[in-house]
C-alpha atoms as a PDB file:
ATOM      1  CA  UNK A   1      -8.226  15.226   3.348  1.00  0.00           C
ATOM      2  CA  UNK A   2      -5.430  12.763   3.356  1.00  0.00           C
ATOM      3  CA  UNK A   3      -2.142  13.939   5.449  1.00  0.00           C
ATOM      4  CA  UNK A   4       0.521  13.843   2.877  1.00  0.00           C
ATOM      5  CA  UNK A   5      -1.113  15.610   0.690  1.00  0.00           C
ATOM      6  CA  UNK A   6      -1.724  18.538   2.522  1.00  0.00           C
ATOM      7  CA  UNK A   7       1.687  18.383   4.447  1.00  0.00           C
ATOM      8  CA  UNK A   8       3.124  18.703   0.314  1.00  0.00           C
ATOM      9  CA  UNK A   9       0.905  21.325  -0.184  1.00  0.00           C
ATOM     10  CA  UNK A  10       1.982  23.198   3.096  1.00  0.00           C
ATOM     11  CA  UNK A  11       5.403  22.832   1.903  1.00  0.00           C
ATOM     12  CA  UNK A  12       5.426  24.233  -1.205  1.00  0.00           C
ATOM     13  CA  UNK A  13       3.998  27.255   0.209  1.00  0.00           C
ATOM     14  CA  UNK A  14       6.688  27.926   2.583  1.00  0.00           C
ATOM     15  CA  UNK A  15       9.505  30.247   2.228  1.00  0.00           C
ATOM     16  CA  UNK A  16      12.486  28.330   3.017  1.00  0.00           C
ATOM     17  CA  UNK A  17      16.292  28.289   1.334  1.00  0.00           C
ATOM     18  CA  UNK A  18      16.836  25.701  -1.078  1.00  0.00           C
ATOM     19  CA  UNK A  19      18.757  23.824   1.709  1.00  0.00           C
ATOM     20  CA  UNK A  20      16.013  24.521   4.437  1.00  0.00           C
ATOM     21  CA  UNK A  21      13.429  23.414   1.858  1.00  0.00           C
ATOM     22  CA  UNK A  22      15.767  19.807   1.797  1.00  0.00           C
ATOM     23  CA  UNK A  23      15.817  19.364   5.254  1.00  0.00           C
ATOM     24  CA  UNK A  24      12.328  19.449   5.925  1.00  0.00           C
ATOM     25  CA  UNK A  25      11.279  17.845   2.512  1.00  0.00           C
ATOM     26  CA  UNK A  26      13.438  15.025   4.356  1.00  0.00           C
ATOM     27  CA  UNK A  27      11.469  15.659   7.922  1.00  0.00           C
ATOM     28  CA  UNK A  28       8.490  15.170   5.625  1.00  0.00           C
ATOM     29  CA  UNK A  29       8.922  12.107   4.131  1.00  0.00           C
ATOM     30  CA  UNK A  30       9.943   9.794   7.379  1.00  0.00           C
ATOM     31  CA  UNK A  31       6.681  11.853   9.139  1.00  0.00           C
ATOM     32  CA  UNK A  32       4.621  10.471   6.052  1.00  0.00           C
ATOM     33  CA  UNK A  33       5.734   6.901   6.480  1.00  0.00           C
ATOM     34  CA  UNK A  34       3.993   6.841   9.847  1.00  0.00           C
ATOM     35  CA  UNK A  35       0.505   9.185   8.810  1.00  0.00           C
ATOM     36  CA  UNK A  36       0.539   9.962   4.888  1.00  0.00           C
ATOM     37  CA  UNK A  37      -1.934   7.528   3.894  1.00  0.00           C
ATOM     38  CA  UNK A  38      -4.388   8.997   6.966  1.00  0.00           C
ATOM     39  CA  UNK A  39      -7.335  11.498   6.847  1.00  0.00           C
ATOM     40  CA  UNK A  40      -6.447  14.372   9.082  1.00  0.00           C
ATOM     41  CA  UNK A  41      -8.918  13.746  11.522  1.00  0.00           C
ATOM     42  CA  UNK A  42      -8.465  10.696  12.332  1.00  0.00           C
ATOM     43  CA  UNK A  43      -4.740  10.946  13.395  1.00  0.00           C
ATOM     44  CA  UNK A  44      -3.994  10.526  16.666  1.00  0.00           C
ATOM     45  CA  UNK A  45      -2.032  11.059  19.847  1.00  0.00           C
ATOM     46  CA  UNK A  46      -0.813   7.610  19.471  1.00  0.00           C
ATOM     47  CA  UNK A  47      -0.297   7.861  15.837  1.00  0.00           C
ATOM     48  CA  UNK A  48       2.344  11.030  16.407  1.00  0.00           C
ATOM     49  CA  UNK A  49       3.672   8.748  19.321  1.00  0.00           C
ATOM     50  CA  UNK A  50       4.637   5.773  16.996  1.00  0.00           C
ATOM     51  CA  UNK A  51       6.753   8.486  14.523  1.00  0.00           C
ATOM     52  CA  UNK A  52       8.734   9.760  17.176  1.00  0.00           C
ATOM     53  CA  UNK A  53       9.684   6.486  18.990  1.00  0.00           C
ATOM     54  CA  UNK A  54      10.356   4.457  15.830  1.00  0.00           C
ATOM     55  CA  UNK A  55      13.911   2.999  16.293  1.00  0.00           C
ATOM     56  CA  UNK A  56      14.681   4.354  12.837  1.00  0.00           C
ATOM     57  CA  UNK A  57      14.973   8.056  14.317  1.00  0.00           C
ATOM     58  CA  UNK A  58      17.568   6.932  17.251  1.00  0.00           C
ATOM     59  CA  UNK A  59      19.631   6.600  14.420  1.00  0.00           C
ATOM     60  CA  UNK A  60      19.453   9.993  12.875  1.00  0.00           C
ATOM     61  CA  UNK A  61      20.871  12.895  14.653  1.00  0.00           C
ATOM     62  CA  UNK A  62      18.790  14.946  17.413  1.00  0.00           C
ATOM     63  CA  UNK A  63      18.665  17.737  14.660  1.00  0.00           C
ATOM     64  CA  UNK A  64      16.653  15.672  12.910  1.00  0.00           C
ATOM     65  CA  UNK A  65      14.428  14.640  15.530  1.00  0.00           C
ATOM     66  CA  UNK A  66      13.658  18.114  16.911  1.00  0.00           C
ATOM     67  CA  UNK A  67      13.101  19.649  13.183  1.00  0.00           C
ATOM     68  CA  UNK A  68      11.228  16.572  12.878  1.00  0.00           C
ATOM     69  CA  UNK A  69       9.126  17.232  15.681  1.00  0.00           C
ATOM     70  CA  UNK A  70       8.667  21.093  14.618  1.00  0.00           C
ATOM     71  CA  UNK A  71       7.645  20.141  10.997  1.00  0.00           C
ATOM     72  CA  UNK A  72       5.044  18.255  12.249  1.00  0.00           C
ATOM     73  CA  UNK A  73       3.684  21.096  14.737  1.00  0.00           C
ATOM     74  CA  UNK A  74       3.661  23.623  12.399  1.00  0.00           C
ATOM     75  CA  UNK A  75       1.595  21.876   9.944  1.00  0.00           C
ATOM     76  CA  UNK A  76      -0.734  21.012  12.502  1.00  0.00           C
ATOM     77  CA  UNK A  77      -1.410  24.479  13.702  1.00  0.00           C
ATOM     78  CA  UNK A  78      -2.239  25.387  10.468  1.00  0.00           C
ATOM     79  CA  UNK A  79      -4.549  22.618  10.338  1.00  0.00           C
ATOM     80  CA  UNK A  80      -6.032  23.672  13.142  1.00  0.00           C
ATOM     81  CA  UNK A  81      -6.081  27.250  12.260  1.00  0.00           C
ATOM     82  CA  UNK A  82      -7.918  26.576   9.255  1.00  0.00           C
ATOM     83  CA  UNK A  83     -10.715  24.338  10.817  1.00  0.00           C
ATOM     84  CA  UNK A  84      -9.800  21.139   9.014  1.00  0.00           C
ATOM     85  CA  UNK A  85      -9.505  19.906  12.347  1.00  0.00           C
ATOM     86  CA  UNK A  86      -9.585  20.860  16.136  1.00  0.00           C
ATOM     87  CA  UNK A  87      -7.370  17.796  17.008  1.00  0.00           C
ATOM     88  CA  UNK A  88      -4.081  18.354  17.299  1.00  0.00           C
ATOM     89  CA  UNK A  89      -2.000  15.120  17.691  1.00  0.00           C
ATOM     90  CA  UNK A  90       0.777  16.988  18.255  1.00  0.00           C
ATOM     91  CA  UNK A  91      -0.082  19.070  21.227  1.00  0.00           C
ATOM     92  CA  UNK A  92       0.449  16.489  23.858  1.00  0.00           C
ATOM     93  CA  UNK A  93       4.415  16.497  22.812  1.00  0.00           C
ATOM     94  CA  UNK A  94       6.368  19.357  24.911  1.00  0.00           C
ATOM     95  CA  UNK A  95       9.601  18.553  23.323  1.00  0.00           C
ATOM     96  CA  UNK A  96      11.485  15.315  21.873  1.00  0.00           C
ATOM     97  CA  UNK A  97      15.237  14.147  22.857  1.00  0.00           C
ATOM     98  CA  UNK A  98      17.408  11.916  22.962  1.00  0.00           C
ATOM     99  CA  UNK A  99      19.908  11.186  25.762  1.00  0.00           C
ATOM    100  CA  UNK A 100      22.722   8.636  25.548  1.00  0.00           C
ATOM    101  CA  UNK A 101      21.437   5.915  23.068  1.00  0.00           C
ATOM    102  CA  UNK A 102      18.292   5.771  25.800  1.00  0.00           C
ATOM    103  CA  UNK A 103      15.150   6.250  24.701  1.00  0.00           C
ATOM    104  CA  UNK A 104      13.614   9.266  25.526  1.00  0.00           C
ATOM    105  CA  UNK A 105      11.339  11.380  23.122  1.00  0.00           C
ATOM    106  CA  UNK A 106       8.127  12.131  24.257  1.00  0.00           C
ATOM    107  CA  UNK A 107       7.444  14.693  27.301  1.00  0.00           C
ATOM    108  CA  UNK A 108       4.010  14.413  28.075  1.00  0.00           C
ATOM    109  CA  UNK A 109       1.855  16.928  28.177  1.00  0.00           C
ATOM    110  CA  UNK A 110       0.871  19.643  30.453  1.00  0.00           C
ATOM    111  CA  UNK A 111       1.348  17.753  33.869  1.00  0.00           C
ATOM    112  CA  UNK A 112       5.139  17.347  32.675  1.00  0.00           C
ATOM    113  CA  UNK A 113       5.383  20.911  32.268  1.00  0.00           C
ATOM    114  CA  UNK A 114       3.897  21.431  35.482  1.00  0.00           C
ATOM    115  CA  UNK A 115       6.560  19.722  37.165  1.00  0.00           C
ATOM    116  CA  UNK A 116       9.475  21.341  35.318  1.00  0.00           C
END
């Protein structure tokens, strides 16, 4: 199954105010630039990596970036959830940010939490 479609399909079955329903719609369609056109399974860590250290979302505000990031997530426990796939992409990213026009996005997985 291809990405978008299943990420449009996941949407429309959400719950969401008109203007929560916008926001992510808009989360949605810069995550589907990066991995829209791929089968499920075959995303992968470094496919997730590429969305969330494109230059184009330094540009946007964090709120956009962390929504972003939990878009993403929650469609890919649901994948998961309903045995499409037991990758998860997603997994190895604790939490995204952004700190003074640096870049800094990814937290790697569990070792990072580890030392926190």
């Amino acid at each position: 199954m291809i990405f978008e479609e299943y990420a449009r399909d996941w949407l429309e079955r959400q719950i969401f105010s008109k203007a929560i329903r916008k926001t992510t719609r808009q989360s949605l369609d810069y995550i589907c630039k990066g991995i829209g056109k791929k089968d499920i399974p075959e995303i992968t860590d470094t496919d997730v990596d590429r969305i969330f250290t494109n230059e184009q979302l330094f540009r946007r505000q964090i709120d956009f970036l962390e929504r972003t990031f939990r878009v993403l997530d929650n469609i890919f426990t649901e994948i998961r959830e309903r045995g499409i796939t037991t990758n998860d992409p997603v997994l190895h990213i604790l939490r995204p940010w952004r700190c003074s026009g640096i870049r800094k996005s990814l937290t790697y997985t569990r070792e990072r939490k580890a030392e926190a």
